[in-house]
N, C-alpha and C. Protein backbone atom coordinates (compact mmCIF):
# COMPACT_ATOMS: atom_id res chain seq x y z
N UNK A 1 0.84 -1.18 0.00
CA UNK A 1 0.00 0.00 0.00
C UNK A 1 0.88 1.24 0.00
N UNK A 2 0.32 2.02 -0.84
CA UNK A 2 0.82 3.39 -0.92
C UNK A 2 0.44 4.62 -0.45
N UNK A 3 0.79 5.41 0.34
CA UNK A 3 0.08 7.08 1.14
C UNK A 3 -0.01 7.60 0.04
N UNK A 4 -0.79 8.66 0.12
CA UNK A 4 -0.93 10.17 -0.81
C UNK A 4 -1.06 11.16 -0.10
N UNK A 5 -0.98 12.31 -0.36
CA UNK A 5 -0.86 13.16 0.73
C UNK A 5 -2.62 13.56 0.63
N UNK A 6 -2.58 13.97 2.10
CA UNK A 6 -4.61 14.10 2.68
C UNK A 6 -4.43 15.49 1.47
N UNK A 7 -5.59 15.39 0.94
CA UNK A 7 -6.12 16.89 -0.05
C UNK A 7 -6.18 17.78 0.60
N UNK A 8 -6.21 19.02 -0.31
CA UNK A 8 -5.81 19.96 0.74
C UNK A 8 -7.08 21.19 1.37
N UNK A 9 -8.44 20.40 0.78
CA UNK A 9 -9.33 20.70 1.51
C UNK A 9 -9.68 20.24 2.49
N UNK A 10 -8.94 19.26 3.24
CA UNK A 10 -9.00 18.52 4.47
C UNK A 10 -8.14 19.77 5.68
N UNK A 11 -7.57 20.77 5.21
CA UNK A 11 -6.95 21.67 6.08
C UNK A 11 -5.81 20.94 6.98
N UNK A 12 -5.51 19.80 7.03
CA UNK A 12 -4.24 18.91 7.50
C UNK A 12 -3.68 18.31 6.68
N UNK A 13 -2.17 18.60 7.18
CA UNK A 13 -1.17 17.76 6.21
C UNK A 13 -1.34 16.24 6.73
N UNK A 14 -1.28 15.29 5.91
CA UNK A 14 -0.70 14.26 6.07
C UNK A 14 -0.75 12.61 4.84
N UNK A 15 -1.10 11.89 5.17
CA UNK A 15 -1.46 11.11 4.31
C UNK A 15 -2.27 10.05 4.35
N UNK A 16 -3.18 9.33 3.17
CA UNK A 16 -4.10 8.58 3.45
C UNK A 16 -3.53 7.09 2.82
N UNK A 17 -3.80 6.45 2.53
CA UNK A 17 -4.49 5.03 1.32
C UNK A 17 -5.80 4.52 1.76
N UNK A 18 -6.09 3.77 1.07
CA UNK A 18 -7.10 2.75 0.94
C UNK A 18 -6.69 1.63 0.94
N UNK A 19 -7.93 1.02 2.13
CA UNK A 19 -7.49 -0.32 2.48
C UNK A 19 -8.93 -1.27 2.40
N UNK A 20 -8.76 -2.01 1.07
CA UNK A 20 -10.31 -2.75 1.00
C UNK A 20 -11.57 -1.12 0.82
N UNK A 21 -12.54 -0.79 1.64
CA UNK A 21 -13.36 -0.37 1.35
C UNK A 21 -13.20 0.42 2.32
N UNK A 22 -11.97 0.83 2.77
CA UNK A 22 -11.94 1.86 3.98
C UNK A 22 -10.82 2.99 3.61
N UNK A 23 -10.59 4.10 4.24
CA UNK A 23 -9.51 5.01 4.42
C UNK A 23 -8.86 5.55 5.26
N UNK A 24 -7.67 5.35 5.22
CA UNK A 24 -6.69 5.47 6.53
C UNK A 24 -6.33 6.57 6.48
N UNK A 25 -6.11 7.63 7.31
CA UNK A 25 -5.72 8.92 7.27
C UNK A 25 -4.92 9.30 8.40
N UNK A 26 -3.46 9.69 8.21
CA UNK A 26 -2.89 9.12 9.57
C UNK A 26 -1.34 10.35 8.81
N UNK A 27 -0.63 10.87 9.79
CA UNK A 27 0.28 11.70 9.66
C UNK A 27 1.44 11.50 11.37
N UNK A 28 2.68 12.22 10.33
CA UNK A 28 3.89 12.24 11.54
C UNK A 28 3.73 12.59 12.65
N UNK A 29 4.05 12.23 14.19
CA UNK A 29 4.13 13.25 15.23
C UNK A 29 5.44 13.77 15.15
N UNK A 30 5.18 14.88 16.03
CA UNK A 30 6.27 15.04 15.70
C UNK A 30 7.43 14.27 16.86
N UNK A 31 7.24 13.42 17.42
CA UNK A 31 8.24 12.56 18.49
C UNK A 31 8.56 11.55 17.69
N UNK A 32 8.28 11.54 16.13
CA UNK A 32 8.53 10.13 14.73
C UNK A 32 7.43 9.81 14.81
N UNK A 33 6.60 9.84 15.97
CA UNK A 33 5.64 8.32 15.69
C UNK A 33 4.61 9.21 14.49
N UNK A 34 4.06 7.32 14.45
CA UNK A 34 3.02 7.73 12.89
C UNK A 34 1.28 7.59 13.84
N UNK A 35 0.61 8.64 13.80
CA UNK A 35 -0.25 8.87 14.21
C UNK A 35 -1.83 8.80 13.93
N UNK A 36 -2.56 7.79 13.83
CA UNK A 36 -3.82 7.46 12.88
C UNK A 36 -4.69 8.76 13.35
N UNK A 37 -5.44 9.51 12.34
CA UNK A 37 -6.12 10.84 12.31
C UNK A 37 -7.45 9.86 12.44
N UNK A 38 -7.72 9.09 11.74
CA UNK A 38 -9.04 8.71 11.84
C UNK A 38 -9.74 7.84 9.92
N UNK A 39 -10.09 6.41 10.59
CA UNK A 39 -10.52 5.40 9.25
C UNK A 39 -11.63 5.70 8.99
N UNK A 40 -12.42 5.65 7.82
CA UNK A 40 -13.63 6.18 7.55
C UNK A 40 -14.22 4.98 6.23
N UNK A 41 -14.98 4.62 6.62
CA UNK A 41 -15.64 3.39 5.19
C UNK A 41 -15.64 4.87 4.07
N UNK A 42 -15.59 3.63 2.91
CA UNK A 42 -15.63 4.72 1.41
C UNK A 42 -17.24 5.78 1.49
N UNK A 43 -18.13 4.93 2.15
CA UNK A 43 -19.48 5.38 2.05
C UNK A 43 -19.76 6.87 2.89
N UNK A 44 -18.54 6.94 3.54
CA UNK A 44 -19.07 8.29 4.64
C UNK A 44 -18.52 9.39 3.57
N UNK A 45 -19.26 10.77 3.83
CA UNK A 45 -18.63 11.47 3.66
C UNK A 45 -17.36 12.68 4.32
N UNK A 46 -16.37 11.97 3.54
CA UNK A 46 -15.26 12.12 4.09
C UNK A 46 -15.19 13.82 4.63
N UNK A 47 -14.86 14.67 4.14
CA UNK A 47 -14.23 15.56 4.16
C UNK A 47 -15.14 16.03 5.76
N UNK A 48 -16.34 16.23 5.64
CA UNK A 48 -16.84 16.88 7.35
C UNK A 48 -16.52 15.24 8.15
N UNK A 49 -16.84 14.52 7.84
CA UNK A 49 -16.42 13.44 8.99
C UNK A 49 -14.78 13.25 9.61
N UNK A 50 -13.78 13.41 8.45
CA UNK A 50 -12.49 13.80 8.90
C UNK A 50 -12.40 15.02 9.72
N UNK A 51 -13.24 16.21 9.83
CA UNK A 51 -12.99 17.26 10.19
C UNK A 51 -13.64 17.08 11.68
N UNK A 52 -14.58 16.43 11.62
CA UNK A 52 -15.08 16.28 13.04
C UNK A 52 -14.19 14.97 13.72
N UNK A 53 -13.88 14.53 12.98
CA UNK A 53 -12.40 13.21 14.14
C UNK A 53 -11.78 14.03 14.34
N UNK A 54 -10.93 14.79 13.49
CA UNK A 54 -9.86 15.42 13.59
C UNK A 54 -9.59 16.83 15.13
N UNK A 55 -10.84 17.40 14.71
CA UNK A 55 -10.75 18.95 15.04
C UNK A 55 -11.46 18.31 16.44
N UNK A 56 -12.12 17.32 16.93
CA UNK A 56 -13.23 17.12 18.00
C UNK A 56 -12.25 16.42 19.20
C-alpha cells in the first residue's frame, strides 16, 4: 500500500491510502511516531467526517 498526501481541503497535512473499502488517514508526530487521524468506510462522507475526528 501506498500514502498520498490528505487533499488539501482537508486543512491537514498528512497522508491517506485505501485499504479494501476503507480510508486510513494518519500523519507524523512530531516525536517520529506515525499517528492514525481517523478510518472512515468509502461510504461516509469524508471531508466533514475527517474534520469532526480530527478537530473534535
Amino acid at each position: 500500500m501506498f500514502s498520498k498526501p490528505i487533499p488539501a481541503e482537508f486543512g491537514i497535512e498528512g497522508l491517506f491510502f485505501r485499504f479494501q473499502r476503507h480510508f486510513v488517514y494518519w500523519k507524523r508526530l512530531a516525536n517520529g511516531d506515525i499517528g492514525i487521524v481517523t478510518i472512515l468506510h468509502e461510504s461516509m462522507h469524508q471531508v466533514e467526517r475527517f474534520k469532526d475526528d480530527f478537530f473534535n
